[in-house]
Protein backbone atom coordinates (compact mmCIF):
# COMPACT_ATOMS: atom_id res chain seq x y z
CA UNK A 1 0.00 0.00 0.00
CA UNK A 2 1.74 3.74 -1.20
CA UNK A 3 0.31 7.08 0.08
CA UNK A 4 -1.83 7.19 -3.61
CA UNK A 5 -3.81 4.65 -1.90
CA UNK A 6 -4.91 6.19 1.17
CA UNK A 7 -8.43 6.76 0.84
CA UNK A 8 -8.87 10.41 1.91
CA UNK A 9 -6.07 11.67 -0.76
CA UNK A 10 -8.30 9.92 -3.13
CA UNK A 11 -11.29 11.94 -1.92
CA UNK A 12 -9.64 15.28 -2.23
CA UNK A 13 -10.54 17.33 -5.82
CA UNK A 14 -7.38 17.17 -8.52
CA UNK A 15 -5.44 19.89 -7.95
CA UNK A 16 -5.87 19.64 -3.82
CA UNK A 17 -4.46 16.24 -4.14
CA UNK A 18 -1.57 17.31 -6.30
CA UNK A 19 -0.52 19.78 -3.60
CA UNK A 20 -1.03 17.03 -0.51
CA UNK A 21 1.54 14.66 -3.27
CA UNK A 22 4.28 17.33 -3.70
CA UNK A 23 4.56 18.09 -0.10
CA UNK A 24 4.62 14.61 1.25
CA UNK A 25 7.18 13.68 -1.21
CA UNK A 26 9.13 16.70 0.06
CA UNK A 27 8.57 15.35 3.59
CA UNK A 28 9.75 11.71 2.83
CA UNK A 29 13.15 13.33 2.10
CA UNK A 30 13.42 15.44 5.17
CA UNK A 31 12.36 11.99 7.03
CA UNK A 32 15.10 10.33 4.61
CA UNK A 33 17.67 12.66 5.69
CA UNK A 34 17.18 12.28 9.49
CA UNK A 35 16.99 8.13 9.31
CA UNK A 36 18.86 8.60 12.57
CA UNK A 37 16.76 10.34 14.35
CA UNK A 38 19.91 12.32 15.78
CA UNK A 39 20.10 15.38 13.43
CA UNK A 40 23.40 14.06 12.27
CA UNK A 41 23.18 15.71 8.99
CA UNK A 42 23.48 19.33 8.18
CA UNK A 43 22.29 20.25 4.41
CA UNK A 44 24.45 22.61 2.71
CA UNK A 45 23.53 23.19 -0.69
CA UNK A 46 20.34 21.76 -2.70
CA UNK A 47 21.58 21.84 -6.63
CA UNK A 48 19.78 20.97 -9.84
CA UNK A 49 21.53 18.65 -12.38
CA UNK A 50 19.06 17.10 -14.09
CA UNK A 51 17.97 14.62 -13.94
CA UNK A 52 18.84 14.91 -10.51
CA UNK A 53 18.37 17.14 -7.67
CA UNK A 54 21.76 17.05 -5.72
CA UNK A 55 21.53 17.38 -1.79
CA UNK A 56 25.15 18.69 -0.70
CA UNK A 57 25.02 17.31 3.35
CA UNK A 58 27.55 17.50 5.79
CA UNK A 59 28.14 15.05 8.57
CA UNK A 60 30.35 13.68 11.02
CA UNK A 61 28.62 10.64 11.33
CA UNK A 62 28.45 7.26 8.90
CA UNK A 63 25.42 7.87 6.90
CA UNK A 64 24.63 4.70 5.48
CA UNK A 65 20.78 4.13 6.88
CA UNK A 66 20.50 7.98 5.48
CA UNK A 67 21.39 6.56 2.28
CA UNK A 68 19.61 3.85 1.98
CA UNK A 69 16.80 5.71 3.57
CA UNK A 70 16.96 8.55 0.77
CA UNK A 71 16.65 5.93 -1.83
CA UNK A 72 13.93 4.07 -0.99
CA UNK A 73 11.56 7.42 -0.06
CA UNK A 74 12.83 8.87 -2.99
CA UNK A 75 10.16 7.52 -5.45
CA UNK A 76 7.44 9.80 -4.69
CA UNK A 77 9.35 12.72 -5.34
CA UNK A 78 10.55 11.53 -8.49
CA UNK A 79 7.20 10.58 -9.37
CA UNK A 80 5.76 13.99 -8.92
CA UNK A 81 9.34 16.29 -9.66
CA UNK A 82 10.76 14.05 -12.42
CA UNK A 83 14.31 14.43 -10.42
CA UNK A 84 15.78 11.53 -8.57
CA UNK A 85 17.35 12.95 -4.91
CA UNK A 86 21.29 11.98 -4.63
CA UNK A 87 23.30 12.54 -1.49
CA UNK A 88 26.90 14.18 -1.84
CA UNK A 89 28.35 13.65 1.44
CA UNK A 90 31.01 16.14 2.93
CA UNK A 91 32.55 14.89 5.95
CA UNK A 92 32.89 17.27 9.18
């Protein structure tokens, strides 16, 4: 089951529903980006080169479960952006 399958998205009019999409997919990559729940990662620089949006992060910490986090709640923003999120990790 995705978020398009939740049945009060489905009951919101068109353009309503586009909105609720393009935030949430925004939100899955702020989630993405603090897997850790530790606010290990501060982001730098947000750059377009498409097709990708490049996330510029800084960190101290490993940032493997961000990684892996980023690309699997990455669809939904790809979906409704057409740009696939990548990390470029600089250490601290």
């Amino acid at each position: 089951k995705t978020v398009l399958d939740d049945p009060e998205l489905t009951e919101l009019p068109g353009p309503a529903r586009l909105v609720v999409l393009k935030l949430a997919a925004i939100l899955r990559l702020a989630d993405a980006l603090d897997a850790n729940h530790n606010q290990a990662v501060t982001l730098i620089d947000v750059k377009l080169d498409d097709p990708h949006l490049v996330l510029q992060v800084e960190s101290g910490e490993d940032l493997t479960l961000v990684q892996w986090s980023l690309e699997n709640k990455s669809q939904l923003f790809l979906s409704m952006y057409g740009l696939s999120p990548k990390l470029k990790i600089r250490s601290r």
